[in-house]
C-alpha atoms as a PDB file:
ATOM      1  CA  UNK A   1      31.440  70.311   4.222  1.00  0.00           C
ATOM      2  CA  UNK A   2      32.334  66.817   4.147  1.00  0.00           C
ATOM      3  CA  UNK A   3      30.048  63.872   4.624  1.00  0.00           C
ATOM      4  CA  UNK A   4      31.375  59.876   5.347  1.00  0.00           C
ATOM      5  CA  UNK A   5      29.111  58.022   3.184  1.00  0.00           C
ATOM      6  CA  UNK A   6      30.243  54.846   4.796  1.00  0.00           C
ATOM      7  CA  UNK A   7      27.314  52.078   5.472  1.00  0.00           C
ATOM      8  CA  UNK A   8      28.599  49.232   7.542  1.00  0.00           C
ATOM      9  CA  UNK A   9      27.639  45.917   6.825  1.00  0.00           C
ATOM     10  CA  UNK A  10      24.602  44.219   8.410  1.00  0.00           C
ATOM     11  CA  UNK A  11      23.804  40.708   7.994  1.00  0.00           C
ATOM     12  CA  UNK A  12      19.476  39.896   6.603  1.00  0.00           C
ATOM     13  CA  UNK A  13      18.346  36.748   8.500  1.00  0.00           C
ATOM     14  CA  UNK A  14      17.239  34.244   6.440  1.00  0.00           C
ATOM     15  CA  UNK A  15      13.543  33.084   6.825  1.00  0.00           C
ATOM     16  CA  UNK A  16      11.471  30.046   6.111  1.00  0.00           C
ATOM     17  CA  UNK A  17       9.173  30.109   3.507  1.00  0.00           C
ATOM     18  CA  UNK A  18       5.504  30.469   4.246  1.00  0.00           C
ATOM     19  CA  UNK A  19       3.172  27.860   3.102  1.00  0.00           C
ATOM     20  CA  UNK A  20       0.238  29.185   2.144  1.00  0.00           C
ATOM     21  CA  UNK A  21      -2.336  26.614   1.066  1.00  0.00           C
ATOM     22  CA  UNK A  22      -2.562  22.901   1.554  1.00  0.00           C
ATOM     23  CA  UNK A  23      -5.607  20.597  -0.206  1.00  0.00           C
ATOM     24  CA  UNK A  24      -6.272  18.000   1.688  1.00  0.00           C
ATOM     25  CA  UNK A  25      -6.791  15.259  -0.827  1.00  0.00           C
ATOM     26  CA  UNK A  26      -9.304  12.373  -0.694  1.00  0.00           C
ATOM     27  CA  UNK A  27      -9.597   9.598  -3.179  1.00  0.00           C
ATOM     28  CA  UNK A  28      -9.956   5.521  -3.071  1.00  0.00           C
ATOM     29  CA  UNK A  29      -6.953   3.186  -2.038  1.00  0.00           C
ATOM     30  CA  UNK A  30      -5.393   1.504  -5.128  1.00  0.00           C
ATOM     31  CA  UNK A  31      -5.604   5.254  -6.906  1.00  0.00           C
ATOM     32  CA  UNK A  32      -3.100   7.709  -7.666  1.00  0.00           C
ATOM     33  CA  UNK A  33      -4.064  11.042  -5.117  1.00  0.00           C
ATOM     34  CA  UNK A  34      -2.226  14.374  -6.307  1.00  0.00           C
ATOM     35  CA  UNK A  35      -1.246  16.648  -3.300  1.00  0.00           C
ATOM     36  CA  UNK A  36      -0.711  20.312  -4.166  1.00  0.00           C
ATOM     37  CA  UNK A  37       0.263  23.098  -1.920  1.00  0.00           C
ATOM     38  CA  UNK A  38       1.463  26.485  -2.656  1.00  0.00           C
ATOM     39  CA  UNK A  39       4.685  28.868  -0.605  1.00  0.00           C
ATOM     40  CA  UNK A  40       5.784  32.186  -0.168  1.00  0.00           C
ATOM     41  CA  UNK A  41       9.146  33.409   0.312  1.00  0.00           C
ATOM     42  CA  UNK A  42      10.689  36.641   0.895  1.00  0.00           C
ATOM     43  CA  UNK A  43      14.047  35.722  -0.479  1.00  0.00           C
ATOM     44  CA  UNK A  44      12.814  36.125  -4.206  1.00  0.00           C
ATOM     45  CA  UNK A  45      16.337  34.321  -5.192  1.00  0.00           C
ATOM     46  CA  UNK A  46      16.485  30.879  -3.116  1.00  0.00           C
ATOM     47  CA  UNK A  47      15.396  27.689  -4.595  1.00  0.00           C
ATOM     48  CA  UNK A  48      13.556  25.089  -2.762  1.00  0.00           C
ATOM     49  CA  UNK A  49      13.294  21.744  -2.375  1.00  0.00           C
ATOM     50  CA  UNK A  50      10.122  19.874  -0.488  1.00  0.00           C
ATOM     51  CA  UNK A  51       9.791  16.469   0.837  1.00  0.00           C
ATOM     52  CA  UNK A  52       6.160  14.697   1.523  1.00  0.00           C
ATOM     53  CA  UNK A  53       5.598  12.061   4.457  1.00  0.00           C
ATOM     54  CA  UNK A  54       3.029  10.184   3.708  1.00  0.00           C
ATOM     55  CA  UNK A  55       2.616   8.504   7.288  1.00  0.00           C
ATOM     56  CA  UNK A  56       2.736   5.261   5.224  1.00  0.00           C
ATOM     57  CA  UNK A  57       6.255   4.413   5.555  1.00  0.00           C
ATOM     58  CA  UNK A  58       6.952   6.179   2.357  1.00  0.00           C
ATOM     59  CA  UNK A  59       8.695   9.533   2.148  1.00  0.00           C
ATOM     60  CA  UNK A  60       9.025  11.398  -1.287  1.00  0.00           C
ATOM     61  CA  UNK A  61       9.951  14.054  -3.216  1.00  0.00           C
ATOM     62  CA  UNK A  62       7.524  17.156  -4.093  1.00  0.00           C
ATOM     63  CA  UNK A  63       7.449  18.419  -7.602  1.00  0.00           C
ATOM     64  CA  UNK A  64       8.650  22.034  -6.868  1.00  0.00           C
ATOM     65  CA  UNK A  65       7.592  24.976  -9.685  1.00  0.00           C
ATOM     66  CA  UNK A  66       8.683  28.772  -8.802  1.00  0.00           C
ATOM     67  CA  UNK A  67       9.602  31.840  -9.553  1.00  0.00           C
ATOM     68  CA  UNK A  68      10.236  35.528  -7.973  1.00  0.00           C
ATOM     69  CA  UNK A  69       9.579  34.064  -4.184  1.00  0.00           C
ATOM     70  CA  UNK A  70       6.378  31.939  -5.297  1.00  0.00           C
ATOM     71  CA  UNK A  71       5.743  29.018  -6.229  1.00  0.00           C
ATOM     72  CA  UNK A  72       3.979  25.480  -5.843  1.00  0.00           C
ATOM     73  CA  UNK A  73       4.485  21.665  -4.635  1.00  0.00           C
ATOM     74  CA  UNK A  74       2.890  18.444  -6.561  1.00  0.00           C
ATOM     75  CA  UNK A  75       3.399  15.026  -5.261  1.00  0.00           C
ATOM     76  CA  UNK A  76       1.721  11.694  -6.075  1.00  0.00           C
ATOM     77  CA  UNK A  77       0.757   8.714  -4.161  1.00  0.00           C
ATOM     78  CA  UNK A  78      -0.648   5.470  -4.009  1.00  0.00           C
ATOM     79  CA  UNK A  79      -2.102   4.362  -0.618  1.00  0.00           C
ATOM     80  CA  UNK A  80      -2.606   0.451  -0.314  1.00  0.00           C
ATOM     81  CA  UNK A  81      -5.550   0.416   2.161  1.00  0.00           C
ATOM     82  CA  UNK A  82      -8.620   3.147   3.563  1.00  0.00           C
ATOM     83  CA  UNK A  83      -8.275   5.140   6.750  1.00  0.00           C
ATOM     84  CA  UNK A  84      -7.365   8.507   7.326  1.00  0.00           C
ATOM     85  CA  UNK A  85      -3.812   9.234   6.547  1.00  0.00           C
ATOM     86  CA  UNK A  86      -1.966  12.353   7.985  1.00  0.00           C
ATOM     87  CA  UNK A  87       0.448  14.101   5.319  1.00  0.00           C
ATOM     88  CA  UNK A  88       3.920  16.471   6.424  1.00  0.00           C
ATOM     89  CA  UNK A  89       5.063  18.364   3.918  1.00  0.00           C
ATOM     90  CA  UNK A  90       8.299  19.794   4.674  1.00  0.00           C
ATOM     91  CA  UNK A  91      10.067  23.256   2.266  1.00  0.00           C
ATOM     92  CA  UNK A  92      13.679  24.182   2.012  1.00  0.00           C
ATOM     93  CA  UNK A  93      15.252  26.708   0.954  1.00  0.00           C
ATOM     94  CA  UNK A  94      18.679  27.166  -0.931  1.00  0.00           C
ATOM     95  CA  UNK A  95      19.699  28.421   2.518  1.00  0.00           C
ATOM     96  CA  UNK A  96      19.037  26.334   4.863  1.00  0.00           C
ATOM     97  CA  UNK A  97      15.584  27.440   6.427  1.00  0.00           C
ATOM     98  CA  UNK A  98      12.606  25.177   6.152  1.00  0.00           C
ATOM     99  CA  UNK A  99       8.777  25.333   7.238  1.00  0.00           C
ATOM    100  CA  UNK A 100       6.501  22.243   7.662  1.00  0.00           C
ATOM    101  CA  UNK A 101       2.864  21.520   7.623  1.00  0.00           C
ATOM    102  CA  UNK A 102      -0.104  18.681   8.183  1.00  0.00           C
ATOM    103  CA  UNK A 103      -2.870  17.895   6.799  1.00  0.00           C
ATOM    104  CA  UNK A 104      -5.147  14.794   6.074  1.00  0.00           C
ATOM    105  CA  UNK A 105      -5.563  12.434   3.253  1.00  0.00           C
ATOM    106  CA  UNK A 106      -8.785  10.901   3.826  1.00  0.00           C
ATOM    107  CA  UNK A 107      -9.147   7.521   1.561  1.00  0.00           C
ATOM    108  CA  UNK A 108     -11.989   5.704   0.994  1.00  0.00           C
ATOM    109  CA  UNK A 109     -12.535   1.689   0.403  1.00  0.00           C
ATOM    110  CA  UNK A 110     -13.318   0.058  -2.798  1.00  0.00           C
ATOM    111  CA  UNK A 111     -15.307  -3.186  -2.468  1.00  0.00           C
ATOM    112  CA  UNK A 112     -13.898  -5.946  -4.370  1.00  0.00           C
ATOM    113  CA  UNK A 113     -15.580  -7.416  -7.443  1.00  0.00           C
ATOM    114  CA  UNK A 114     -16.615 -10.782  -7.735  1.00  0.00           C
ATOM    115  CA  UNK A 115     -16.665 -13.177 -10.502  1.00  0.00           C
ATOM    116  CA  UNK A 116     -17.886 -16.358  -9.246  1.00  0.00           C
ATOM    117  CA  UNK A 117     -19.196 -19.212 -11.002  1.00  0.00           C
ATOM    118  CA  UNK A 118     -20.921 -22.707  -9.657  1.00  0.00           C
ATOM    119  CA  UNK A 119     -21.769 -25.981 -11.447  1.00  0.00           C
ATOM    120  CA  UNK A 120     -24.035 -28.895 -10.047  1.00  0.00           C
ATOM    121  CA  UNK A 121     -22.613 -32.366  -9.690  1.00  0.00           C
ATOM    122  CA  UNK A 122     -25.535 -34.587 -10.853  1.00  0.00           C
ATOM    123  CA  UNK A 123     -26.453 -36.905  -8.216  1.00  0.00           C
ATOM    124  CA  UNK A 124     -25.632 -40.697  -8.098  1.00  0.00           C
ATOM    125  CA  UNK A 125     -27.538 -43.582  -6.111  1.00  0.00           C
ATOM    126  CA  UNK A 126     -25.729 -44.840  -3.045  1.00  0.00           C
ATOM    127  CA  UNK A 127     -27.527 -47.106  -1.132  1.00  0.00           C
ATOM    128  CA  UNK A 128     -30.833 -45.346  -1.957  1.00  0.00           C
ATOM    129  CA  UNK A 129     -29.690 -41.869  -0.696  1.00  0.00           C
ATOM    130  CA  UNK A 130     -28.919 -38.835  -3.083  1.00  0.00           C
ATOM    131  CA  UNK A 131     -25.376 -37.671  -3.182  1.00  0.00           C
ATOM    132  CA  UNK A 132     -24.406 -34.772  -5.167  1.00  0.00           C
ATOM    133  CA  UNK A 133     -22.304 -31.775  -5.078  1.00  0.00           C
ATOM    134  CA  UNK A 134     -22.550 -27.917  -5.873  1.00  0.00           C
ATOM    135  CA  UNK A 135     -19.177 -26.730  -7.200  1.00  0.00           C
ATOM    136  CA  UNK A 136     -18.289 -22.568  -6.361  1.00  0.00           C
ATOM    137  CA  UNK A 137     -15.801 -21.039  -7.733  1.00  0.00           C
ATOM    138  CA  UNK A 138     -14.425 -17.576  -8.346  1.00  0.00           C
ATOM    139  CA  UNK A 139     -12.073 -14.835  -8.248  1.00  0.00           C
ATOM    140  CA  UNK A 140     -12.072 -11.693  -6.993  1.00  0.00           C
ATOM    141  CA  UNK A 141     -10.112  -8.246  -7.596  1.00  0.00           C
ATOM    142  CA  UNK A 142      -9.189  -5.308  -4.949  1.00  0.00           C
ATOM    143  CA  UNK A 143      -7.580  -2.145  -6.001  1.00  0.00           C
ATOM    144  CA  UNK A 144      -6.157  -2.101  -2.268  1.00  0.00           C
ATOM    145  CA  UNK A 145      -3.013  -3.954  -1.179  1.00  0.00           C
ATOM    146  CA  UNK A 146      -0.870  -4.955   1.601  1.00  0.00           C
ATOM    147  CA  UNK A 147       1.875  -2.123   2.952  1.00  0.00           C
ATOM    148  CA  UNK A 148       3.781  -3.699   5.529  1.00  0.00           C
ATOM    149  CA  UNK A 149       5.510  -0.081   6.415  1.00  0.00           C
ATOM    150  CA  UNK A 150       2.319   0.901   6.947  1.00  0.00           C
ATOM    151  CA  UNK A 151       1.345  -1.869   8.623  1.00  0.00           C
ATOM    152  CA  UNK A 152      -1.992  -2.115   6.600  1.00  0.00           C
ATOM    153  CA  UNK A 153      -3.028  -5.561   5.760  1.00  0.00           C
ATOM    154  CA  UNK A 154      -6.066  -6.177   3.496  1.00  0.00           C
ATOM    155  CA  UNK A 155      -7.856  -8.841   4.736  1.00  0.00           C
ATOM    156  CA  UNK A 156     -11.091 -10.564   3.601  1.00  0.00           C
ATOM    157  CA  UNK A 157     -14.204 -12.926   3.684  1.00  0.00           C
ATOM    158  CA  UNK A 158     -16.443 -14.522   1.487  1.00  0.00           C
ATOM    159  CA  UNK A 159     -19.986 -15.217   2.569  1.00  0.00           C
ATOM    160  CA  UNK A 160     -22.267 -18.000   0.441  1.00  0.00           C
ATOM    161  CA  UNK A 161     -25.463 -17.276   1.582  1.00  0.00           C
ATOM    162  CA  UNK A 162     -27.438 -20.925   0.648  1.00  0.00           C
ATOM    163  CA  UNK A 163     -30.747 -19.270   0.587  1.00  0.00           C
ATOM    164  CA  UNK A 164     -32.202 -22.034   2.993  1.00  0.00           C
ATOM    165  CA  UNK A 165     -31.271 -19.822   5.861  1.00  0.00           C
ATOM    166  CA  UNK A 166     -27.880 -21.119   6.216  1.00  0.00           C
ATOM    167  CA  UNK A 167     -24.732 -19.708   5.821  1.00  0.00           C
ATOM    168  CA  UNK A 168     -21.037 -20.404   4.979  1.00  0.00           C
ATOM    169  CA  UNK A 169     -18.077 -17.827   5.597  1.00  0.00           C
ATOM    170  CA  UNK A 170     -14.457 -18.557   5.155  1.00  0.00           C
ATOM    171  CA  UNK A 171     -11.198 -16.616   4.031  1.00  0.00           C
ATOM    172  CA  UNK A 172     -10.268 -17.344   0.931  1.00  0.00           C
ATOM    173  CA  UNK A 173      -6.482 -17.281  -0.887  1.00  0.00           C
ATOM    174  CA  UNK A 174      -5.114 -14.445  -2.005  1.00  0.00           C
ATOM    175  CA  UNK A 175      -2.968 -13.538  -4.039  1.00  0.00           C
ATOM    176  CA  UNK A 176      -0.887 -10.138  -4.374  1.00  0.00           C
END
């Protein structure tokens, strides 16, 4: 008896990969944040490439490590200002499918520090009245910084509280 061994040929759909976990990261603005997620894919032999949106007007490329259909995504990231930032990362594969997913970067302010300084201008005689001067002066760092993209601007104010219950506020120069 005779038997046609014959398999005709069937085409395997290519599918996304699945990713699996997503940190959402959280650190100050002015640091560097490390986002980390890990994928899945059933085509143990395609290679992927991933690309991170960091809702800040600046797209980049993920660090991609795999093997055997598994593997994991680093990217890093400076954000200029706090606020809650909402982070795509996108996966390819070697073949064209990709999967996508969200989550939130939640960054925190840092409060400038101050290094001020003041001098007193000894007072001269004019006419019988006191006149005299108190010199402030200072500088001030901030690890945050402007992102036009972004459209984050740091602003800020400096407040010289006299002590005699009045009170002086004004924006000072900066410089980036």
């Amino acid at each position: 008896e005779l038997y046609d061994l014959r398999v005709d040929p069937y085409e395997v759909d290519n599918l996304a990969a699945m990713i699996r976990t997503i940190a959402a990261p959280a650190k100050r603005e002015g640091q560097q944040l490390v986002f980390r997620a890990t994928f899945e894919d059933a085509g143990v032999l395609d290679t992927h490439t991933a690309k991170v949106l960091w809702s800040d007007g600046t797209p980049s490329k993920g660090i991609v490590q795999e093997s055997s259909g598994t593997g994991t995504v680093r990217a890093t990231h400076i954000y200029g200002d706090n606020g809650v930032y909402p982070v795509r990362l996108t996966l390819a594969d070697s073949d064209g499918a990709f999967s996508s997913r969200r989550v939130n970067a939640r960054i925190s302010n840092v409060a400038p520090t101050l290094t001020a300084t003041r001098s007193i201008e000894l007072p001269t005689a004019a006419e019988g009245h006191a006149v005299g001067a108190v010199v402030i002066s200072g500088s001030f760092t901030d690890p945050g910084f402007n992102q036009p993209k972004a459209k984050t601007k740091e602003s800020f104010a400096v407040t010289i509280d006299w002590g005699d219950g009045s009170v002086d506020v004004f924006a000072p120069t900066v410089v980036q």
